[in-house]
C-alpha atoms as a PDB file:
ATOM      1  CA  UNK A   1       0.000   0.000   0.000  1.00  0.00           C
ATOM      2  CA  UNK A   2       1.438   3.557  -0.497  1.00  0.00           C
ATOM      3  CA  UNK A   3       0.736   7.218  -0.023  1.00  0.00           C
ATOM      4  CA  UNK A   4      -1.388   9.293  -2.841  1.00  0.00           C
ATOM      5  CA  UNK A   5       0.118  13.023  -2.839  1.00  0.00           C
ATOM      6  CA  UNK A   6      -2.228  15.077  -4.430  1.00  0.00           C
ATOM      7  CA  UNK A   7       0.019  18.885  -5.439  1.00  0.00           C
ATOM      8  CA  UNK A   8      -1.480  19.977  -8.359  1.00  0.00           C
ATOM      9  CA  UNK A   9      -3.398  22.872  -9.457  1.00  0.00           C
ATOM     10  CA  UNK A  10      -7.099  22.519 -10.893  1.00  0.00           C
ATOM     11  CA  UNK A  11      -6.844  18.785  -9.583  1.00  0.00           C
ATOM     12  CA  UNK A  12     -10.510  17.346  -8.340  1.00  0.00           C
ATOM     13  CA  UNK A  13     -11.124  14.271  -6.504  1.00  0.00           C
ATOM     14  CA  UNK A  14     -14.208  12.266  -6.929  1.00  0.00           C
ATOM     15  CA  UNK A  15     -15.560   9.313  -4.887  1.00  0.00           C
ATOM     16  CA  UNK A  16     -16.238   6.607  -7.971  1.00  0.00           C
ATOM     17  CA  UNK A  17     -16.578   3.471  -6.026  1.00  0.00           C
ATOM     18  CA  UNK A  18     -13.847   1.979  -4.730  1.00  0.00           C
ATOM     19  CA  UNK A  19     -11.641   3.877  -5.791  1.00  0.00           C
ATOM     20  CA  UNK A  20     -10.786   7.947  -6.608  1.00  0.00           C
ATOM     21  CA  UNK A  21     -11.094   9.209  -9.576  1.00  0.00           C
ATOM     22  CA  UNK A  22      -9.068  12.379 -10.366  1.00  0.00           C
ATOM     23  CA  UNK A  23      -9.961  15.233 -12.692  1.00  0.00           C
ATOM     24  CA  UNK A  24      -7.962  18.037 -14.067  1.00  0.00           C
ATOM     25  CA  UNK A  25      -9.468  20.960 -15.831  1.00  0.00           C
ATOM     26  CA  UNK A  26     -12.817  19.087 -15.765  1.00  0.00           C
ATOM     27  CA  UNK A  27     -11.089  16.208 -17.777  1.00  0.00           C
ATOM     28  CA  UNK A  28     -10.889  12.655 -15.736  1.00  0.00           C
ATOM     29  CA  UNK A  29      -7.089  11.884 -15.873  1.00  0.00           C
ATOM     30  CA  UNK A  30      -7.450   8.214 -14.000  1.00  0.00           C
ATOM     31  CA  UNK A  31      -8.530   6.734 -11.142  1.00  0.00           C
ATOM     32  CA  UNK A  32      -6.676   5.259  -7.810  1.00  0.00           C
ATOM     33  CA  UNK A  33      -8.544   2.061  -6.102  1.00  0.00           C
ATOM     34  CA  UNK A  34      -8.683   2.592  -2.614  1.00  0.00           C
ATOM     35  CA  UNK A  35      -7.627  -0.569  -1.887  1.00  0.00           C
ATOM     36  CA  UNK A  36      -3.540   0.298  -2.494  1.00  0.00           C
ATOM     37  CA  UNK A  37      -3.780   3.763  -0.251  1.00  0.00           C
ATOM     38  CA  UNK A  38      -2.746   3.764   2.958  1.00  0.00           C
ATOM     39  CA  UNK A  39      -2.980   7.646   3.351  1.00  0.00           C
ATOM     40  CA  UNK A  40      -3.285  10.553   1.783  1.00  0.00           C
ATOM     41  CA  UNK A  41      -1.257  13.993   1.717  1.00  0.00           C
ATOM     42  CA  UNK A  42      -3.100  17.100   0.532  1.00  0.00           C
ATOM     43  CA  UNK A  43      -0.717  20.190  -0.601  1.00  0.00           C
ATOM     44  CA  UNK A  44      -2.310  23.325  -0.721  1.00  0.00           C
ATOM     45  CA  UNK A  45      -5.611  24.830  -1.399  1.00  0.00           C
ATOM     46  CA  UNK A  46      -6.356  24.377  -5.106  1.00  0.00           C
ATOM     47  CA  UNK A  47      -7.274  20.975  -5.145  1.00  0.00           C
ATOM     48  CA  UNK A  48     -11.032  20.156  -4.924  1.00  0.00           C
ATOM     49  CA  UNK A  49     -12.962  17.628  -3.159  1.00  0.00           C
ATOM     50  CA  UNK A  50     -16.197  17.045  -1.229  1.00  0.00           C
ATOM     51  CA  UNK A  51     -17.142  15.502   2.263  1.00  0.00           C
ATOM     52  CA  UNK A  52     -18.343  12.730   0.349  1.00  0.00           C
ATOM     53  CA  UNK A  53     -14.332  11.504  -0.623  1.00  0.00           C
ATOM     54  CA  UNK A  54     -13.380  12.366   3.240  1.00  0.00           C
ATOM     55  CA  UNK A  55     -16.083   9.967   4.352  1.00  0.00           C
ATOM     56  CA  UNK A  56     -15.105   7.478   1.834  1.00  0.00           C
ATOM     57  CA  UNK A  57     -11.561   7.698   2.956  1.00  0.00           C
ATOM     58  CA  UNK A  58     -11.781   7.787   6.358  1.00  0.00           C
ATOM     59  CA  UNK A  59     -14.484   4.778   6.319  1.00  0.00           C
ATOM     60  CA  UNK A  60     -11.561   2.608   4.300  1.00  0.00           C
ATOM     61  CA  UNK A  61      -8.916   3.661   7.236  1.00  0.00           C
ATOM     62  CA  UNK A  62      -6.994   5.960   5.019  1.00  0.00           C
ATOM     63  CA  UNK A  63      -5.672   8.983   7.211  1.00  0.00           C
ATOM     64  CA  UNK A  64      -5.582  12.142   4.836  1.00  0.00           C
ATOM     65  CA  UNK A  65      -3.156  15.233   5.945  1.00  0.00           C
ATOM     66  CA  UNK A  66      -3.452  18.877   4.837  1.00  0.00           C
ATOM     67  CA  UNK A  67      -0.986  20.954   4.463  1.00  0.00           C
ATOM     68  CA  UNK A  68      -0.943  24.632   3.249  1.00  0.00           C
ATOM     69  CA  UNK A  69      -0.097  25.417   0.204  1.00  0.00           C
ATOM     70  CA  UNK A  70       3.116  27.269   1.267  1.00  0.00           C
ATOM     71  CA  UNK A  71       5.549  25.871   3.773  1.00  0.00           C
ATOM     72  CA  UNK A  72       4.907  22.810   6.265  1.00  0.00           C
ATOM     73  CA  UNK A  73       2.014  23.615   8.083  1.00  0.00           C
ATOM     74  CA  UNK A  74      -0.425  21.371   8.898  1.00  0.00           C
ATOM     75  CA  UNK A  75      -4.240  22.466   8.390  1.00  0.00           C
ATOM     76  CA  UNK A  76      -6.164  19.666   9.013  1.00  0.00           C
ATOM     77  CA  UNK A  77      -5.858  16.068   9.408  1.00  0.00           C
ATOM     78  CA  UNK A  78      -8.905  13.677   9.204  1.00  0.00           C
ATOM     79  CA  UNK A  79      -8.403   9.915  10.509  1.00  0.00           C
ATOM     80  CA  UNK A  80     -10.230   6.782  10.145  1.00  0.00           C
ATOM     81  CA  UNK A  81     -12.786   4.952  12.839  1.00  0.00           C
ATOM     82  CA  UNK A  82     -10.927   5.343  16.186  1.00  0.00           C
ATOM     83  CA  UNK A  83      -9.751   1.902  18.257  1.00  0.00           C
ATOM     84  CA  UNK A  84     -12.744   0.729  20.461  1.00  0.00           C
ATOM     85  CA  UNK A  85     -10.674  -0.400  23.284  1.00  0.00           C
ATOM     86  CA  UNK A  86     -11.555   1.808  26.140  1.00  0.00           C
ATOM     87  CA  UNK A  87      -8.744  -0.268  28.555  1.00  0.00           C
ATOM     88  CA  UNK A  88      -5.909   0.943  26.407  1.00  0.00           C
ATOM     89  CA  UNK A  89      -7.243   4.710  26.808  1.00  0.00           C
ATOM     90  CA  UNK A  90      -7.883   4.306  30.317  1.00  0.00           C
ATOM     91  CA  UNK A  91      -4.462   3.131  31.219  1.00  0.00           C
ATOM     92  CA  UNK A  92      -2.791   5.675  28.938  1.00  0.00           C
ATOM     93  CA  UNK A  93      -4.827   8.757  30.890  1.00  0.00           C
ATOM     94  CA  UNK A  94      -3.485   7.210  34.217  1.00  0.00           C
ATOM     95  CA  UNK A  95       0.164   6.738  33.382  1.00  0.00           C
ATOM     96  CA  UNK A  96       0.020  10.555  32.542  1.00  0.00           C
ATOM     97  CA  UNK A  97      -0.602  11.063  35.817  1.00  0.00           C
ATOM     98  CA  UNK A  98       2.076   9.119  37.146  1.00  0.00           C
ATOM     99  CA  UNK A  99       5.291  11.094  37.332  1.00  0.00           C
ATOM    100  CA  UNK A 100       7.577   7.881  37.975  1.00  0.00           C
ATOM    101  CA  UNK A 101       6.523   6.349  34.705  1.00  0.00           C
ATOM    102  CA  UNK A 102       6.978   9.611  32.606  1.00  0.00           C
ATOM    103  CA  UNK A 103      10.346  10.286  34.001  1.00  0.00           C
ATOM    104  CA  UNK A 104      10.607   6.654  33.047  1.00  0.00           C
ATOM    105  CA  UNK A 105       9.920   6.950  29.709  1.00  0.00           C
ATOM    106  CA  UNK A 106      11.169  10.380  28.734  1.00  0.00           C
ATOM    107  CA  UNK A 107      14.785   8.837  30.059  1.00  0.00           C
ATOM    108  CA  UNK A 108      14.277   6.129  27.571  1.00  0.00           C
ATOM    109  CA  UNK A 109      13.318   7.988  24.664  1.00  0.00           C
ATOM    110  CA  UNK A 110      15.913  10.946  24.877  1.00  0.00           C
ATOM    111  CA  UNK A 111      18.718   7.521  25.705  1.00  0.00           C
ATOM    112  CA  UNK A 112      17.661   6.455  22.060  1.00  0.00           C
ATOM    113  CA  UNK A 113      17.426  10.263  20.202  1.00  0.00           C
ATOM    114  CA  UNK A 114      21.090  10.771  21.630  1.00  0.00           C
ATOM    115  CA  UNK A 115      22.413   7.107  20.046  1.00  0.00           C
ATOM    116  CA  UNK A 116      20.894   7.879  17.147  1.00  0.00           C
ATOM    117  CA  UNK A 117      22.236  11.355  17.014  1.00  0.00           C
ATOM    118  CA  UNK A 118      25.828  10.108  17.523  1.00  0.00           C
ATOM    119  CA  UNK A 119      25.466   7.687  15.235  1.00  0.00           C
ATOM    120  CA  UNK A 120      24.438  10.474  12.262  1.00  0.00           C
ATOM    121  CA  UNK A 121      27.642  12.263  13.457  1.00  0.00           C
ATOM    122  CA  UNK A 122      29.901   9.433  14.104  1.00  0.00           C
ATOM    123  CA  UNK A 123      28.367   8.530   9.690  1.00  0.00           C
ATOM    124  CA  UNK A 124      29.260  12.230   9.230  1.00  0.00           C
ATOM    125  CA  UNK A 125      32.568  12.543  10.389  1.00  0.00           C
ATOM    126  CA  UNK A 126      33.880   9.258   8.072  1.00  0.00           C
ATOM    127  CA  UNK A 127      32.354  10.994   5.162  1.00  0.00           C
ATOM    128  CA  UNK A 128      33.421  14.753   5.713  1.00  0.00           C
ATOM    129  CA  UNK A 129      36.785  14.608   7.809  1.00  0.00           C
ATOM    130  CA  UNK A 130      37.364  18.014   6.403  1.00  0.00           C
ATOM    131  CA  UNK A 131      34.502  18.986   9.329  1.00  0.00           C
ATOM    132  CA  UNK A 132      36.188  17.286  12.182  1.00  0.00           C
ATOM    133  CA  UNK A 133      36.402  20.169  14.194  1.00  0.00           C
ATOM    134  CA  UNK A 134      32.850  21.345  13.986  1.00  0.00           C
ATOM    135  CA  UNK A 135      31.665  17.440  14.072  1.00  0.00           C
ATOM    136  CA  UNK A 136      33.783  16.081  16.970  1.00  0.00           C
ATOM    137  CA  UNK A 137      32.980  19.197  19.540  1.00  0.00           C
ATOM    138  CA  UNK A 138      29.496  17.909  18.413  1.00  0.00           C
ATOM    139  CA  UNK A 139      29.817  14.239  19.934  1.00  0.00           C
ATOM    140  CA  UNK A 140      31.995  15.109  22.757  1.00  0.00           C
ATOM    141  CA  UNK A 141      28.796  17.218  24.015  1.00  0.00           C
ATOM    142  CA  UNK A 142      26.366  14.999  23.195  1.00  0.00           C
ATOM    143  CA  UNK A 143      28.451  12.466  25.322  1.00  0.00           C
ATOM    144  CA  UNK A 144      28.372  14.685  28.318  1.00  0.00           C
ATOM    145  CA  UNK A 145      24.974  15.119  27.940  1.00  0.00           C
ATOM    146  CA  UNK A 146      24.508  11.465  27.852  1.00  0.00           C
ATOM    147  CA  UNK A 147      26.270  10.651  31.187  1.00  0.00           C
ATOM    148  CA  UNK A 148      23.556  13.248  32.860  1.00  0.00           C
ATOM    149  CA  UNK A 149      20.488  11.759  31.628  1.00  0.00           C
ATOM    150  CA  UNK A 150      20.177   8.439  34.205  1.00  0.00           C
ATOM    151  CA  UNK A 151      20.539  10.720  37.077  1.00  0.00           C
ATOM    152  CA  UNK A 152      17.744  13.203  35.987  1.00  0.00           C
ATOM    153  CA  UNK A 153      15.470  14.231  38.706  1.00  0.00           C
ATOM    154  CA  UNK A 154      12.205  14.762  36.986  1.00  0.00           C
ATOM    155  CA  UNK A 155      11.315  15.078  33.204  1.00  0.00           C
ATOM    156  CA  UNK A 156      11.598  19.025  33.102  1.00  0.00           C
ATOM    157  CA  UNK A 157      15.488  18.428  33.678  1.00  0.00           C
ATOM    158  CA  UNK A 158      15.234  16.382  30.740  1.00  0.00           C
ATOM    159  CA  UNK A 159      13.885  18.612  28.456  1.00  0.00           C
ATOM    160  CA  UNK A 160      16.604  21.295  29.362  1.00  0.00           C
ATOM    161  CA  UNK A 161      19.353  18.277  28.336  1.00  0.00           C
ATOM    162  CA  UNK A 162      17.210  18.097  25.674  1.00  0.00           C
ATOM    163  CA  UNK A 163      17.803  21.641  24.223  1.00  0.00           C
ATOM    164  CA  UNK A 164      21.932  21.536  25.248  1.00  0.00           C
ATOM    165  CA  UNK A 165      22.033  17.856  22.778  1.00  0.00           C
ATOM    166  CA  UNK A 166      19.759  20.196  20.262  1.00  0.00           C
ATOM    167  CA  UNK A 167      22.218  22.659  19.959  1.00  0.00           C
ATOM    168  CA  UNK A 168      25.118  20.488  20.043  1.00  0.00           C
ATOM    169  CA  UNK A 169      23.764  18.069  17.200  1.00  0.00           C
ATOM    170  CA  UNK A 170      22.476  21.173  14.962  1.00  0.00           C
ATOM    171  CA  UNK A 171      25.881  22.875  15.588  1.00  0.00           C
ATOM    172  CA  UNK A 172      27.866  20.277  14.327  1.00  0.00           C
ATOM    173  CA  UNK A 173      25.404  19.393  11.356  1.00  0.00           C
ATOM    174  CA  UNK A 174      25.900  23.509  10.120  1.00  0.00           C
ATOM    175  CA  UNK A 175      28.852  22.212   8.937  1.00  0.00           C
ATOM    176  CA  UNK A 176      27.669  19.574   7.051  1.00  0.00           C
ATOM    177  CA  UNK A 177      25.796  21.806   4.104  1.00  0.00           C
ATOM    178  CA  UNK A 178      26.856  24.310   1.135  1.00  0.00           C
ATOM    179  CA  UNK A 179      27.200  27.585   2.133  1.00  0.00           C
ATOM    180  CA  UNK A 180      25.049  29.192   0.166  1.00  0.00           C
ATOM    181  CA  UNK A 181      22.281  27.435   1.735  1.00  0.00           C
ATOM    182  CA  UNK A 182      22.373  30.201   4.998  1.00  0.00           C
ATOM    183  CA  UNK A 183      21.881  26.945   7.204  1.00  0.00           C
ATOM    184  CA  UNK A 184      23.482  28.313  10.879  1.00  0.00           C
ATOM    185  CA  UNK A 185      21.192  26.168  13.025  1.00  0.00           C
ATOM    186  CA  UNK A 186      17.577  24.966  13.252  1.00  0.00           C
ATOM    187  CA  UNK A 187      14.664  27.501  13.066  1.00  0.00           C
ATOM    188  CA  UNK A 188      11.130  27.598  11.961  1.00  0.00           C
ATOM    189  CA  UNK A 189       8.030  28.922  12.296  1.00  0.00           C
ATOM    190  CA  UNK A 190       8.997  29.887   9.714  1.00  0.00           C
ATOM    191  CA  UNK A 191      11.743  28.153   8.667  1.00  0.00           C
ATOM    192  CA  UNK A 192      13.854  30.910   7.026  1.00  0.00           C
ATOM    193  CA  UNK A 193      16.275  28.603   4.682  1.00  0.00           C
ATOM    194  CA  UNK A 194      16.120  25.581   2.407  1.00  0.00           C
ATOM    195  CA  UNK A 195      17.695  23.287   5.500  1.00  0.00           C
ATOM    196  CA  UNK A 196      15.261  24.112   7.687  1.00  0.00           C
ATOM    197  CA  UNK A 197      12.482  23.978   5.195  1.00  0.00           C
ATOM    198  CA  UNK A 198      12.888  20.848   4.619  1.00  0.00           C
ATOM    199  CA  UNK A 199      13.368  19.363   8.299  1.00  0.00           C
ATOM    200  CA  UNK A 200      10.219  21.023   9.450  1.00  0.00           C
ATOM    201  CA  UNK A 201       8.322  19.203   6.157  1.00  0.00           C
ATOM    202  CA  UNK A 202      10.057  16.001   7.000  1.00  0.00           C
ATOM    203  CA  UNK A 203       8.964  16.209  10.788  1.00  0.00           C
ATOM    204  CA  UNK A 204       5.384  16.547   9.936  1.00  0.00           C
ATOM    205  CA  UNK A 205       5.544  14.086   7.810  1.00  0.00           C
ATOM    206  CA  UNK A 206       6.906  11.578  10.835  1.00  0.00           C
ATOM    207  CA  UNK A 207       4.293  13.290  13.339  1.00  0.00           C
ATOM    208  CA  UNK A 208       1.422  12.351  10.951  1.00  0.00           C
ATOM    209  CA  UNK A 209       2.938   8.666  10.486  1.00  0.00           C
ATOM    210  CA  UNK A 210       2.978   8.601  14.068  1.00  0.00           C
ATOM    211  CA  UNK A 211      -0.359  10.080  15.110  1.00  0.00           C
ATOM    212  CA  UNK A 212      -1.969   7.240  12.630  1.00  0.00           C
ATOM    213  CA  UNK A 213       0.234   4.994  13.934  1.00  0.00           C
ATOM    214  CA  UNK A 214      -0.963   5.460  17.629  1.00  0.00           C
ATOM    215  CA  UNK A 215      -4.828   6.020  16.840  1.00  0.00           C
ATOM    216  CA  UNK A 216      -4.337   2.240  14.772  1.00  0.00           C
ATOM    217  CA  UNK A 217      -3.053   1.114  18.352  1.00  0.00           C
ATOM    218  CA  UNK A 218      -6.052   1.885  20.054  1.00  0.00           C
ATOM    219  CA  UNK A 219      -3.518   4.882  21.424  1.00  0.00           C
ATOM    220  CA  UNK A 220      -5.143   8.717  22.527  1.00  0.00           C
ATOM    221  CA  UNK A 221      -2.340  11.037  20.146  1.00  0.00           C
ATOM    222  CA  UNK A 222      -3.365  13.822  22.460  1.00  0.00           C
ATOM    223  CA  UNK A 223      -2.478  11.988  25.638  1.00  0.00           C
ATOM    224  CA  UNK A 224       2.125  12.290  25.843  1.00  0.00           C
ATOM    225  CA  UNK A 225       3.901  11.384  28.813  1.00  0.00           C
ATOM    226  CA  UNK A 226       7.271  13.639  27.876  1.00  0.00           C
ATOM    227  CA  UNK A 227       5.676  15.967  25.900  1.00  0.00           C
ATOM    228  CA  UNK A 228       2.908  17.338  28.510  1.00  0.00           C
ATOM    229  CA  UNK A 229      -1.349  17.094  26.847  1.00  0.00           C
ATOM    230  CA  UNK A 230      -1.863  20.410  25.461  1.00  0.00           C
ATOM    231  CA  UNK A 231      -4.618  21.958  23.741  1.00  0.00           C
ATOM    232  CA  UNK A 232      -4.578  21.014  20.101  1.00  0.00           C
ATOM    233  CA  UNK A 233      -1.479  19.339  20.261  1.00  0.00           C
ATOM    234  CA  UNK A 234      -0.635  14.984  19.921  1.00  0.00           C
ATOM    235  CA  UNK A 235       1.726  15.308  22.595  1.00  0.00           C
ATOM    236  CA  UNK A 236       2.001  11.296  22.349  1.00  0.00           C
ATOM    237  CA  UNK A 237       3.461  11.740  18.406  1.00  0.00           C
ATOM    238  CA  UNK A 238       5.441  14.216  19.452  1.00  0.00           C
ATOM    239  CA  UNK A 239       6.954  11.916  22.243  1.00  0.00           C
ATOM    240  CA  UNK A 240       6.980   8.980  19.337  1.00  0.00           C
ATOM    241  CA  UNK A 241       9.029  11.098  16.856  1.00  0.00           C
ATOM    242  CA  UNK A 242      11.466  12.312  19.264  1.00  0.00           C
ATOM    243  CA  UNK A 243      14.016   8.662  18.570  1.00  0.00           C
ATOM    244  CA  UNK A 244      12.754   9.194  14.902  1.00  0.00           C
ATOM    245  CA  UNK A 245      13.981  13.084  14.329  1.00  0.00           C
ATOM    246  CA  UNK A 246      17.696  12.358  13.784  1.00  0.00           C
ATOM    247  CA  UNK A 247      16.870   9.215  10.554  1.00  0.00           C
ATOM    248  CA  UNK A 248      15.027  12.997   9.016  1.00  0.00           C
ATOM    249  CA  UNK A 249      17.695  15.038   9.511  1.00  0.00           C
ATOM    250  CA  UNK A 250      20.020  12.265   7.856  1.00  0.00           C
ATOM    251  CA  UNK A 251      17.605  11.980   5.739  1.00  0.00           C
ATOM    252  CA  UNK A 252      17.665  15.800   4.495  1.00  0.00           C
ATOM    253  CA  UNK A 253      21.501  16.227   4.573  1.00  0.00           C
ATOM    254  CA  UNK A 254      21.512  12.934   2.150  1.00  0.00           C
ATOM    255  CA  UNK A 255      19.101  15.007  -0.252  1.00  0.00           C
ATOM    256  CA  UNK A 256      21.061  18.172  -0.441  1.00  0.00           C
ATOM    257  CA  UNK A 257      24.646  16.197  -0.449  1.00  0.00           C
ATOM    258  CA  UNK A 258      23.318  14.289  -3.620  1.00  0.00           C
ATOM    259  CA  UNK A 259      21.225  17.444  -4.916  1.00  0.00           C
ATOM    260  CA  UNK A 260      18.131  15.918  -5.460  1.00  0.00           C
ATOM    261  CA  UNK A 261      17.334  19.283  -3.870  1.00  0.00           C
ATOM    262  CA  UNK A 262      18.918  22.199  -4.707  1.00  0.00           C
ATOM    263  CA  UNK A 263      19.118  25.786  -3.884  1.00  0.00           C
ATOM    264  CA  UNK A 264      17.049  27.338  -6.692  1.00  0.00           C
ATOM    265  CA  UNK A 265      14.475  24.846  -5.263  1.00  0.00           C
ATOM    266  CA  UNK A 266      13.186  27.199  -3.122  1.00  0.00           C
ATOM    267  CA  UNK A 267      11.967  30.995  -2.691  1.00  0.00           C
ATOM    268  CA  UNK A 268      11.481  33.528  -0.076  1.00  0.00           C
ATOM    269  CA  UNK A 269       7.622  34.467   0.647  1.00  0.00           C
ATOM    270  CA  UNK A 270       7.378  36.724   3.926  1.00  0.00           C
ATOM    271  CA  UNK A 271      10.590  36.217   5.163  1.00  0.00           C
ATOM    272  CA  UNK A 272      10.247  32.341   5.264  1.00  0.00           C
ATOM    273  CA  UNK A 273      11.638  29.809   2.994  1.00  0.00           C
ATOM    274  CA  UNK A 274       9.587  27.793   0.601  1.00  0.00           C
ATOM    275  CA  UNK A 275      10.098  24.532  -0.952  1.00  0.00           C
ATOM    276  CA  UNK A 276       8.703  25.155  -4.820  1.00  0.00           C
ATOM    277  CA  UNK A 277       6.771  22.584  -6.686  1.00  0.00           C
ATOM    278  CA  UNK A 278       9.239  21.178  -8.494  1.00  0.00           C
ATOM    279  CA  UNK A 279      11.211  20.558  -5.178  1.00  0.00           C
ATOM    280  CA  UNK A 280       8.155  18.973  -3.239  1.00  0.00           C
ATOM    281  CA  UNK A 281       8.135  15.988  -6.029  1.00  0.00           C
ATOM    282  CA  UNK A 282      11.607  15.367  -5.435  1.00  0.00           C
ATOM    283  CA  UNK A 283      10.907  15.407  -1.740  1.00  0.00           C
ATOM    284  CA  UNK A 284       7.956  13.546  -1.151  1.00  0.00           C
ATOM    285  CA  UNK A 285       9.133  10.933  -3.922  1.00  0.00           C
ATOM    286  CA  UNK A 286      12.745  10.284  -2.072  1.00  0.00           C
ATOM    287  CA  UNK A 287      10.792  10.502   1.147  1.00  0.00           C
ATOM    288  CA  UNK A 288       8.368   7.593   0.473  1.00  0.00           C
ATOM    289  CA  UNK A 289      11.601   5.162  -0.147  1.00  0.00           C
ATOM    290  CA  UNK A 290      12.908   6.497   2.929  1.00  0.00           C
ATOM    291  CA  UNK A 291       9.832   6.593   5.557  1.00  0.00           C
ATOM    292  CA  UNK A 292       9.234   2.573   5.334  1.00  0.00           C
ATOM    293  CA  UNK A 293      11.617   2.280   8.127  1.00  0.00           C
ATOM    294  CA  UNK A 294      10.376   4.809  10.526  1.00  0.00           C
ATOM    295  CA  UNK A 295       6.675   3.722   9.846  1.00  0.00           C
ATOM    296  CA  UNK A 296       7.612   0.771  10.693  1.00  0.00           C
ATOM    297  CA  UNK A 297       8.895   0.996  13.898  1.00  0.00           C
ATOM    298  CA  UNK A 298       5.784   3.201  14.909  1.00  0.00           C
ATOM    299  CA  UNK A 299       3.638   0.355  13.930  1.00  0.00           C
ATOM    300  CA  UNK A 300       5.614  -1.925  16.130  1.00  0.00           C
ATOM    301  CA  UNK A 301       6.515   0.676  19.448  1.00  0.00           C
ATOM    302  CA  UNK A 302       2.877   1.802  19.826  1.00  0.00           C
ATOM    303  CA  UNK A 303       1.676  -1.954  19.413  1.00  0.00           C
ATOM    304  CA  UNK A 304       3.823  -3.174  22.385  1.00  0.00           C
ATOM    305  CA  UNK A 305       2.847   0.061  24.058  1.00  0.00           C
ATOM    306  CA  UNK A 306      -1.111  -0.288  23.467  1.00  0.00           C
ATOM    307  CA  UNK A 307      -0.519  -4.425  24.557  1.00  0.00           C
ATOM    308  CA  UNK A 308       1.400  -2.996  28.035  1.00  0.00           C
ATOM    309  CA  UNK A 309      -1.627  -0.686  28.494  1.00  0.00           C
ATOM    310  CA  UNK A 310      -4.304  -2.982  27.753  1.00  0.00           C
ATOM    311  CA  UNK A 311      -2.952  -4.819  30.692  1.00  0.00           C
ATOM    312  CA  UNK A 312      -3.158  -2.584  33.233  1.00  0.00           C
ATOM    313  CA  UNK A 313      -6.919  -0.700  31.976  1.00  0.00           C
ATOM    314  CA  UNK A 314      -8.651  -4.429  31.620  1.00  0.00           C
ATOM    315  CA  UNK A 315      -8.949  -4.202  35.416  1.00  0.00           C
ATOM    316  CA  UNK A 316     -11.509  -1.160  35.057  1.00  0.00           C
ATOM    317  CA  UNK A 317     -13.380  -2.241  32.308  1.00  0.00           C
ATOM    318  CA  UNK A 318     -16.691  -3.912  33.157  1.00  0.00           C
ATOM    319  CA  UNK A 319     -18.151  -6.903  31.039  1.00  0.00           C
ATOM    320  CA  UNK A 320     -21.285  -5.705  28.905  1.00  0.00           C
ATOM    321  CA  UNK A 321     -22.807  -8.671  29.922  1.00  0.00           C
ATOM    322  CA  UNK A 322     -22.952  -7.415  33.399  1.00  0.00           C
ATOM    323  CA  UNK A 323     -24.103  -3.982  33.201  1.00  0.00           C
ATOM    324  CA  UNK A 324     -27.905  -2.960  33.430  1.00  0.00           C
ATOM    325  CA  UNK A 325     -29.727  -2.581  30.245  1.00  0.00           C
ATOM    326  CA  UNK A 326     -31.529   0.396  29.823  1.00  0.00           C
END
């Protein structure tokens, strides 16, 4: 099964059965069964569809994202028929509460994000030894931050060693791209360069992966245990992407070092950087190769999370056989 990305002006989208059917300029250009999607990605504001195709989507299990039609914003996303096992939920809302099992967690996750980051640097420095300056005061701070992490008090502590291995792993990976890009460290909202264009797009790409990864678990998105439930926000993908950030930005350094994307890619609207058309087809194209891996290991960490869970909630969930009928 793949991912339909629909970026194209004057494009409509019909519901024709079981499948899409797509139309350009009032013309019908093909159709898509519905069968072979697994989700959908929207770009921008031009293309055309009704309720009816949501409905049809969301009834087959096909998550669809929207994203604006300049930058990486997401507008909206619309999921499928949520996981009907209240245990799972009930257990997630009380290990929110529990501070000893966040701390627990948190430790675990930001133990994996700084491998993971070493290991991108550790890749970097064999393959650009003309950066070993930049690159090795990089790892030697990500290793101090390491050694802290096991003692950390409470998860607030974490997040501050969370921003010192940000700016160590970012410093070192300045060094890593052309010039001309302007990349001196990660930024956004907006992004102002083609770097950090392209690692905000990637991220929300993984946070979408891992939001429909977690609501296929039976999983609440909005309920994290690192990153704190907010309003509007799926703290629990944000938690889930965390180990996943560093395989995007290898990901995006491994674009620009081959120049599959390139400088005159991208254009400056309001003082933030924009990936152009001809760049997002180059993107999301070497993305889908690249995201199996990632979506993968969602699929398979919020699984063995949901089965944990289910454990513990089955002990408040009474039998429908037993309750009163109204």
């Amino acid at each position: 099964m793949a991912t339909l990305y629909l970026d194209r002006a004057q494009l409509e989208i019909r519901a024709d059965g079981a499948a899409l059917a797509l139309y350009e300029g009032g013309e019908r250009r093909g159709t898509v069964p519905l069968r072979l999607i697994e989700r959908v990605v929207i770009q921008g504001s031009q293309t055309r569809l009704d309720s009816g195709v949501l409905i049809k989507l969301a009834e087959a299990g096909i998550a669809t994202l929207l994203l604006s039609t300049r930058g990486s914003r997401r507008v909206a996303l619309v999921l499928g028929p949520a996981h009907q096992d209240a245990a799972v939920r009930l257990a997630q809302a009380h290990r929110v509460t529990d501070p000893a099992w966040c701390l627990a967690w948190a430790r675990e996750l930001m133990v994996y994000k700084l491998q993971r980051q070493q290991r991108l640097l550790r890749q970097a420095l064999m393959e650009r030894p003309d950066a070993r300056k930049a690159i090795g005061d990089g790892l030697a701070s990500l290793a101090a931050v390491a050694t802290l992490i096991p003692a950390c008090p409470m998860v607030a502590s974490l997040r501050g060693l969370e921003g010192a291995a940000a700016r160590a792993h970012f410093g070192a990976l300045t060094a890593l791209f052309a010039p001309e890009l302007g990349f001196m460290g990660r930024n956004r909202r907006p992004p102002r360069d083609p770097v950090n264009a392209c690692l905000s797009l990637a991220y929300t790409m993984l946070h979408f992966d891992a939001v429909r990864a977690a609501h296929a678990a039976g999983l609440d998105p909005l309920l994290g245990f690192y990153h704190r439930p907010a309003f509007g926000r799926e703290s629990l993908a944000c938690d889930l992407i965390e180990v996943l950030r560093p395989h995007a930005d290898a990901w995006v350094w491994q674009q620009f070092r081959s120049h599959t994307l390139r400088a005159e890619h991208f254009s400056q609207h309001n003082g933030a950087c924009v990936l152009g058309k001809a760049g997002r087809e180059h993107f999301y194209s070497a993305w889908e190769k690249s995201a199996k891996l990632p979506r993968r290991w969602l699929r398979a960490h919020c699984a063995h999370l949901a089965r944990n869970l289910r454990t513990d909630g089955s002990t408040w969930i009474t039998s429908p056989d037993n309750d009163d009928e109204f």
